[in-house]
N, C-alpha and C. Protein backbone atom coordinates (compact mmCIF):
# COMPACT_ATOMS: atom_id res chain seq x y z
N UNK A 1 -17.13 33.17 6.75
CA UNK A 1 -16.31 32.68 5.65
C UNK A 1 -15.84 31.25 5.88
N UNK A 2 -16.05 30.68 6.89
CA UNK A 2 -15.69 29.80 7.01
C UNK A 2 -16.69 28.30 6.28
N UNK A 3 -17.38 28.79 6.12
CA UNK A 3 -18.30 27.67 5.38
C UNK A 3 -17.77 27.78 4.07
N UNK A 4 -16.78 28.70 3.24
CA UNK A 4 -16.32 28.44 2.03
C UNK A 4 -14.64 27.71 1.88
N UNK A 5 -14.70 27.38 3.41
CA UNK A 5 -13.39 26.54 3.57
C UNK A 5 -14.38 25.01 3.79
N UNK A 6 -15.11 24.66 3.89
CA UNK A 6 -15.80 23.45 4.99
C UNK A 6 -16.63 23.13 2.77
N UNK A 7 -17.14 24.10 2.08
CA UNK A 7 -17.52 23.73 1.09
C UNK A 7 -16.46 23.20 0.36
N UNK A 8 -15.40 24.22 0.13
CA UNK A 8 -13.93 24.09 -0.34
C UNK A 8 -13.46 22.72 -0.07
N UNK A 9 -12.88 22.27 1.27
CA UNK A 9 -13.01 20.72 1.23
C UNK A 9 -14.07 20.16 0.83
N UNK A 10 -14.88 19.83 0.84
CA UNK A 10 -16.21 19.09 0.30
C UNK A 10 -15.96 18.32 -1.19
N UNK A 11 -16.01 20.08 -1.43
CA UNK A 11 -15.93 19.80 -3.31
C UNK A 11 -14.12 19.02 -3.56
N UNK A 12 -13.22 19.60 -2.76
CA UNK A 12 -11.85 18.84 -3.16
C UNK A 12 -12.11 17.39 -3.06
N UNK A 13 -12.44 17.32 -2.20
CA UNK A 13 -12.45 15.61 -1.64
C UNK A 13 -13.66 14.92 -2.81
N UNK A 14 -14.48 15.78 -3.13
CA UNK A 14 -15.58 14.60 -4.04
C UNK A 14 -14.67 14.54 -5.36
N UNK A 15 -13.91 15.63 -5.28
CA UNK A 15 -13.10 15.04 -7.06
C UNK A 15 -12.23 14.09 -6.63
N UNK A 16 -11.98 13.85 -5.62
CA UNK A 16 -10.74 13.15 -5.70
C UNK A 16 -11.27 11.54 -5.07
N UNK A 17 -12.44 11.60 -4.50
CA UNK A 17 -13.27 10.75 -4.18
C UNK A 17 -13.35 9.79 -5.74
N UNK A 18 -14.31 11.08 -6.68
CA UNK A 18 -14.45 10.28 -7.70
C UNK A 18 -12.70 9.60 -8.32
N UNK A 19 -12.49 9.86 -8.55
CA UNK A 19 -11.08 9.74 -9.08
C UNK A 19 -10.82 8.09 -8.49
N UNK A 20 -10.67 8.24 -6.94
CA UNK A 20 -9.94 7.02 -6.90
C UNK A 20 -11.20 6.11 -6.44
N UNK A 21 -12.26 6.43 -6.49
CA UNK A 21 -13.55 5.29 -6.42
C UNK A 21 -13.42 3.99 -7.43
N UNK A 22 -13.49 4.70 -9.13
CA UNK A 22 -12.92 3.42 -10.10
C UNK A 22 -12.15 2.64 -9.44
N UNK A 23 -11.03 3.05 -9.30
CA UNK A 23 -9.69 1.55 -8.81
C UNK A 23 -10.08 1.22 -7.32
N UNK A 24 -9.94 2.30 -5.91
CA UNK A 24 -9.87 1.64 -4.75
C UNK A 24 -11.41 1.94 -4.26
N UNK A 25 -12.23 1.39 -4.04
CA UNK A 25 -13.37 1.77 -3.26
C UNK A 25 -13.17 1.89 -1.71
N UNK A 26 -12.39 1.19 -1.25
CA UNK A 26 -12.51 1.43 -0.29
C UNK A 26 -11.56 2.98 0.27
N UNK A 27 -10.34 2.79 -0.14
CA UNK A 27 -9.84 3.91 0.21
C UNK A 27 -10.63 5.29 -0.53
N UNK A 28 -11.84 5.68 -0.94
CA UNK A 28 -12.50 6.45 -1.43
C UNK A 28 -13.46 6.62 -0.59
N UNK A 29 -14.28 5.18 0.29
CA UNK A 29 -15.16 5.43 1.15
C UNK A 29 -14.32 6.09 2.92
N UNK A 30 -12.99 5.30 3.00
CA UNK A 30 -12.26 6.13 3.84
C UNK A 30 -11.79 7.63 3.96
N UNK A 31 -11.70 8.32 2.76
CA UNK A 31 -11.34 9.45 2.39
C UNK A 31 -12.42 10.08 3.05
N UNK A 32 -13.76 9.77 3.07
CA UNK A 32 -15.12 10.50 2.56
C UNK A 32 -15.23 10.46 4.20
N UNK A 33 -15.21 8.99 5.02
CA UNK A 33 -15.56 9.22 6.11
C UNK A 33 -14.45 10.48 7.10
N UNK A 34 -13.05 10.11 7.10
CA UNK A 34 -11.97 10.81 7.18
C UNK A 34 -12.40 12.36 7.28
N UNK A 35 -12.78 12.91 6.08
CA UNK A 35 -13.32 14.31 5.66
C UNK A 35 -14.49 14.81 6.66
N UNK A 36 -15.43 13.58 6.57
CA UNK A 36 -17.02 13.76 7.42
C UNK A 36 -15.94 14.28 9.45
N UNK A 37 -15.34 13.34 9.49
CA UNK A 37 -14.82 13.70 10.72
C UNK A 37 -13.94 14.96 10.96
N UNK A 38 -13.38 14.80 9.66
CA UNK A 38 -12.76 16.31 10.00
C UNK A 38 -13.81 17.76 10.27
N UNK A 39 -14.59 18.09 9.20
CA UNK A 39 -15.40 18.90 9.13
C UNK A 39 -16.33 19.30 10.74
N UNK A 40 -16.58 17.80 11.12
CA UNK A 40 -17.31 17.46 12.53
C UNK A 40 -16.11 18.31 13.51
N UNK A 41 -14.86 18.23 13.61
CA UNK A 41 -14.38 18.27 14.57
C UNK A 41 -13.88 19.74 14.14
N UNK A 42 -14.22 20.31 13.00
CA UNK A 42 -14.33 21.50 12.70
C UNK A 42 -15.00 23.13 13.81
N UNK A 43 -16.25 21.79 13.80
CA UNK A 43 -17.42 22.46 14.16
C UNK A 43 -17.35 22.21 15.90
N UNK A 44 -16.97 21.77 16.09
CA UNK A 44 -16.35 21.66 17.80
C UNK A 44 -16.67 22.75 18.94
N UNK A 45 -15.93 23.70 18.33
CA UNK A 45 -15.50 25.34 18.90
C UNK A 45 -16.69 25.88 18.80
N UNK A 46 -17.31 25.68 17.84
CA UNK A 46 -18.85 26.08 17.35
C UNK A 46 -19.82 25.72 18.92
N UNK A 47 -19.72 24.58 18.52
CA UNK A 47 -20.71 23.77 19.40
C UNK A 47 -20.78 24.43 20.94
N UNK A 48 -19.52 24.53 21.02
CA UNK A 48 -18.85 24.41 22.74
C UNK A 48 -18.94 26.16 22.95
N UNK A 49 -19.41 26.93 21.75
CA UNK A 49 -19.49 28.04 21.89
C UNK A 49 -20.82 28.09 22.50
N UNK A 50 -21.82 27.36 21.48
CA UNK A 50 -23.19 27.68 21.94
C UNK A 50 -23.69 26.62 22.88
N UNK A 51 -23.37 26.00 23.63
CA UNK A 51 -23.71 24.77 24.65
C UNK A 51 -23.42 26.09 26.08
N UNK A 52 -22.06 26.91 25.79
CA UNK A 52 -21.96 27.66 27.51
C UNK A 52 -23.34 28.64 26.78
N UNK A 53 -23.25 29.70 25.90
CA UNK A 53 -24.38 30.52 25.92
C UNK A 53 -25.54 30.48 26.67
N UNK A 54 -25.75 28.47 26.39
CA UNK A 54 -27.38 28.18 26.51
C UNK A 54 -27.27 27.81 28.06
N UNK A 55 -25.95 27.20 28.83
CA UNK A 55 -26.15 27.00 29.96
C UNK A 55 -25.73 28.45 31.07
N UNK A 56 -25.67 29.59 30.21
CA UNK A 56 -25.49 30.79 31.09
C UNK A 56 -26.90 31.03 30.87
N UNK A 57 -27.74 31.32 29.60
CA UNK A 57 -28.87 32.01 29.95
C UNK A 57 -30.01 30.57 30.93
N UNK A 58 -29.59 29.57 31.27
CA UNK A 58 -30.06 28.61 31.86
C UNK A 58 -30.19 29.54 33.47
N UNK A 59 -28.88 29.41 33.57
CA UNK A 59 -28.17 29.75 34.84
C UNK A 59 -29.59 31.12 35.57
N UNK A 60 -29.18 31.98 34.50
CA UNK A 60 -29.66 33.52 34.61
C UNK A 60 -31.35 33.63 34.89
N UNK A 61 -31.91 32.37 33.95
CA UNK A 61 -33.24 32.12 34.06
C UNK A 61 -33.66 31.49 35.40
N UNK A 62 -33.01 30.83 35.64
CA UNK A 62 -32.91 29.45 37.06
C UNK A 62 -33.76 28.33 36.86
N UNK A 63 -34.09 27.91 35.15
CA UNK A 63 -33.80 26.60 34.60
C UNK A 63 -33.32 25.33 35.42
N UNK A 64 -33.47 24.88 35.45
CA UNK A 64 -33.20 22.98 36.40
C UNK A 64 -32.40 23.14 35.39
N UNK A 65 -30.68 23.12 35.44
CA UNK A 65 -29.45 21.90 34.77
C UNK A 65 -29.69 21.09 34.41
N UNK A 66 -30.12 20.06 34.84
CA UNK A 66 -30.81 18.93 34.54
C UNK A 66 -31.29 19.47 32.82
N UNK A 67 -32.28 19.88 32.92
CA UNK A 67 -33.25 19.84 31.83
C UNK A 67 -32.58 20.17 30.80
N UNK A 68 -31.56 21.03 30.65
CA UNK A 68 -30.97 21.12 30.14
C UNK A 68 -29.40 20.47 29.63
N UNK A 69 -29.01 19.91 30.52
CA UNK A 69 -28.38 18.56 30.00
C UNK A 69 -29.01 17.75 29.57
N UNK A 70 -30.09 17.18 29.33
CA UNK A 70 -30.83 16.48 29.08
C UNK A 70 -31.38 17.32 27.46
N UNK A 71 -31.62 17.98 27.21
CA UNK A 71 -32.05 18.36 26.06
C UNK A 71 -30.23 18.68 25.28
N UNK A 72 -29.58 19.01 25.65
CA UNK A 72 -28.21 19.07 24.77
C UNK A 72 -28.21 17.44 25.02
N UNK A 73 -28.36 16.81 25.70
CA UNK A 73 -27.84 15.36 25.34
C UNK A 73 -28.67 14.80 24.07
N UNK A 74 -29.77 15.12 23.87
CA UNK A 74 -30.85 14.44 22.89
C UNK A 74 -30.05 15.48 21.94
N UNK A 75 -29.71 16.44 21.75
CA UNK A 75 -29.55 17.32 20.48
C UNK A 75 -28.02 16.30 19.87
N UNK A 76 -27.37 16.11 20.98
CA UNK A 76 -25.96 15.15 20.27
C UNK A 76 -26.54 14.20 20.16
N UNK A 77 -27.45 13.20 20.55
CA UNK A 77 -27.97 11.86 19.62
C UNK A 77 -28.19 12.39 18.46
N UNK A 78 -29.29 12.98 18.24
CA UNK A 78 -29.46 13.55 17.06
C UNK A 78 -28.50 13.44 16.17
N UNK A 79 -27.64 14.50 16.26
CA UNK A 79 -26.42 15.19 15.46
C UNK A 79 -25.53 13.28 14.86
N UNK A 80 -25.45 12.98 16.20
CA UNK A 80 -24.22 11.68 15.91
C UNK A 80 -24.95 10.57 15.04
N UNK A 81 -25.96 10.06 15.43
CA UNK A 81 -26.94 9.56 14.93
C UNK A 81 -27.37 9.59 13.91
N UNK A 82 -27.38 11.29 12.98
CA UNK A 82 -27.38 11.48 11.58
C UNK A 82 -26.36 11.47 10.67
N UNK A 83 -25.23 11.44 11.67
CA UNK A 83 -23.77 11.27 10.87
C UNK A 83 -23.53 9.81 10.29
N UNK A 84 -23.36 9.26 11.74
CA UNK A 84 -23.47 8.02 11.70
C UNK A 84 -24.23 6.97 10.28
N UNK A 85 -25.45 7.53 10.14
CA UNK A 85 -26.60 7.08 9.33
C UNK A 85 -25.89 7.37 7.77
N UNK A 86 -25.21 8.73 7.68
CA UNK A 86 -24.86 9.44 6.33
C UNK A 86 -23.94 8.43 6.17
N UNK A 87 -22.50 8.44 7.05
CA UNK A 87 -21.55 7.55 6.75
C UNK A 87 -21.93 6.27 6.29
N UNK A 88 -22.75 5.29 7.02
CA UNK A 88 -22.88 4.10 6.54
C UNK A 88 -23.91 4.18 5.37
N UNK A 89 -24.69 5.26 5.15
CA UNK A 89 -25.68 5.29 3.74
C UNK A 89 -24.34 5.69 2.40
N UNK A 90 -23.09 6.12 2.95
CA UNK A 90 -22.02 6.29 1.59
C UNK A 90 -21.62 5.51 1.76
N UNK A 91 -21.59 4.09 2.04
CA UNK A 91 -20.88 3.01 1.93
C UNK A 91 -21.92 2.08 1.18
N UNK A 92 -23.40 2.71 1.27
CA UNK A 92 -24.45 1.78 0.33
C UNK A 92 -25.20 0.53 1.37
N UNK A 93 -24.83 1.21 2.40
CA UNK A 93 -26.18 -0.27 3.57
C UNK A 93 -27.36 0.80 4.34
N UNK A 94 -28.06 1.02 3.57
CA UNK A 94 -28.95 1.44 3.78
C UNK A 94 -30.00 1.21 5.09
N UNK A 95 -30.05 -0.15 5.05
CA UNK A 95 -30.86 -0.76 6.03
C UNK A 95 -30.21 -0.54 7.16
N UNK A 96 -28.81 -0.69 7.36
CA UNK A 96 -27.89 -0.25 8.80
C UNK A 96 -28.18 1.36 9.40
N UNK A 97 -28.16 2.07 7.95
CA UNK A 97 -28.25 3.16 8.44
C UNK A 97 -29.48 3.63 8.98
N UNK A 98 -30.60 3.14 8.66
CA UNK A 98 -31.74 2.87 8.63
C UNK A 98 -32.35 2.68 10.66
N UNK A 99 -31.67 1.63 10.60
CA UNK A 99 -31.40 1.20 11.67
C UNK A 99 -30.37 2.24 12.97
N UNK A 100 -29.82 2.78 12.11
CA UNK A 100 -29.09 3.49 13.07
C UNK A 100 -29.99 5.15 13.76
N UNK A 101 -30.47 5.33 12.85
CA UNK A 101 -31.28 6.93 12.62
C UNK A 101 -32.36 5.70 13.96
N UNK A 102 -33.13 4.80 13.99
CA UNK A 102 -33.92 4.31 14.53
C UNK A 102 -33.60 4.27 15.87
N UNK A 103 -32.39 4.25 16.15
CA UNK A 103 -31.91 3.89 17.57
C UNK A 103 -31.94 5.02 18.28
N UNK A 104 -30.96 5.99 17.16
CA UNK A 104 -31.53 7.68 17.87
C UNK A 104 -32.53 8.16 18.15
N UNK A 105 -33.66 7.63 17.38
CA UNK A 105 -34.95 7.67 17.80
C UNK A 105 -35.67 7.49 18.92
N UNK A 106 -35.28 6.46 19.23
CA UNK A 106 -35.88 5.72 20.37
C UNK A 106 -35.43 6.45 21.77
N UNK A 107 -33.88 6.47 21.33
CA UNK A 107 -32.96 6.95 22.84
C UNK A 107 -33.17 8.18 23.04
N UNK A 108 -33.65 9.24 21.80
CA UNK A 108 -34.07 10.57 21.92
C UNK A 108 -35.39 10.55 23.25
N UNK A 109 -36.63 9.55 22.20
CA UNK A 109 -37.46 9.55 23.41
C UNK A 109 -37.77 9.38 24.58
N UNK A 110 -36.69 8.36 24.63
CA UNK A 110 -36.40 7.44 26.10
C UNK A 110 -35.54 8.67 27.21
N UNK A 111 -34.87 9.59 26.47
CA UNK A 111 -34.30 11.14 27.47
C UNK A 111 -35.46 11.49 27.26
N UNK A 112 -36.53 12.43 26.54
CA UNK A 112 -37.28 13.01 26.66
C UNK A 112 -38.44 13.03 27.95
N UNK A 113 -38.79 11.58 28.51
CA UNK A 113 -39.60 11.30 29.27
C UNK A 113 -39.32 12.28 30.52
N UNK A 114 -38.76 12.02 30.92
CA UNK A 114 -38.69 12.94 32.52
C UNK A 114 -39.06 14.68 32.13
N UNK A 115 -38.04 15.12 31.17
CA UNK A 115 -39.07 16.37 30.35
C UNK A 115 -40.56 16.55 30.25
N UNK A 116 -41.14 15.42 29.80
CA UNK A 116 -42.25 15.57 29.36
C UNK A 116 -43.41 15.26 30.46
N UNK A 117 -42.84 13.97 31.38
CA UNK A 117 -43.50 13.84 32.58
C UNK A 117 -43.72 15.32 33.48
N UNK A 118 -42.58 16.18 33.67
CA UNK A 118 -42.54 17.79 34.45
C UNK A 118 -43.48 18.52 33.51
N UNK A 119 -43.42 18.41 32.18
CA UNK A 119 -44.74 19.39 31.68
C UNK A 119 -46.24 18.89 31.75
N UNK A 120 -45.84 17.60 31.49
CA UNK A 120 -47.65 17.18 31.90
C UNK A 120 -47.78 17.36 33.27
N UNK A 121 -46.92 17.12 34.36
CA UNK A 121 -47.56 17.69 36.01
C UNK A 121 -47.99 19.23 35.72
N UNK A 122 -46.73 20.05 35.43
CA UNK A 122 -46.75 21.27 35.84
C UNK A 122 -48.58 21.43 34.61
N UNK A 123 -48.63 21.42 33.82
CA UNK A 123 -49.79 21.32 32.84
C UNK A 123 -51.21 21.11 34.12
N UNK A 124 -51.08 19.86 34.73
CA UNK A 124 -52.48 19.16 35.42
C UNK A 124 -52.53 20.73 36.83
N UNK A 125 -51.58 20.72 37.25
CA UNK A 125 -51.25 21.67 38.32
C UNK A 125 -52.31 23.15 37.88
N UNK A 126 -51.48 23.31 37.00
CA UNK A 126 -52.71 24.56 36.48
C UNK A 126 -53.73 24.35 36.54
N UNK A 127 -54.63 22.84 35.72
CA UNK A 127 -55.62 23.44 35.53
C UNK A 127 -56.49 22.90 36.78
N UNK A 128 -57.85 23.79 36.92
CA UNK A 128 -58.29 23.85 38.25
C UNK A 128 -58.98 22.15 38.18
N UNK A 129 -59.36 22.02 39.57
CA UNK A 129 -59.39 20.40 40.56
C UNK A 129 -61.09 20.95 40.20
């Protein structure tokens, strides 16, 4: 039920968004970001619920830590990275945001390497010499 509190704000804030957009734009694009952060910090408890889950069944498996900090770290680029992008695409700079989704990009891949370097060994390892 809680997603009909997280919609519930949504929809309050876009009427009231529209409302004071005519006269103040800016305090309308503040409202919106304001809201985006609240909702985010909503989801917190969420997060921090399923981050131990994944580092107990890590634990249980005997998973490298590592690899798994490393893949929750790329999952928060992600996440921040698309916020980030939304916020400055409701302010109308497209190209920034543009730019911003791009950076996550890059830094996603730039963690990924050491991941991907251990599957291509463990990969060559298998197959026979």
């Amino acid at each position: 039920m809680e997603i009909i509190q997280v919609v519930g704000l949504g929809l309050l804030v876009t009427v009231l968004i529209l409302i004071i957009k005519e006269q103040k734009p800016i305090f309308a694009f503040l409202l919106a970001t304001f809201t985006g952060i609240i909702i985010f910090l909503f989801l917190i408890d969420k997060i921090s619920s399923v981050i131990g889950v994944l580092q107990d069944l890590a634990q249980k498996s005997g998973v490298n830590m590592v690899f798994l900090k490393t893949i929750l770290k790329i999952i928060g680029i992600a996440y921040i990275a698309e916020f980030g992008a939304q916020i400055v695409r409701d302010a109308g700079l497209e190209s920034i945001a543009s730019k911003i989704e791009l950076t996550g990009k890059v830094l996603i891949m730039v963690m990924a390497i050491p991941i991907i370097t251990v599957i291509i060994e463990t990969v060559i390892k298998l197959l026979p010499a």
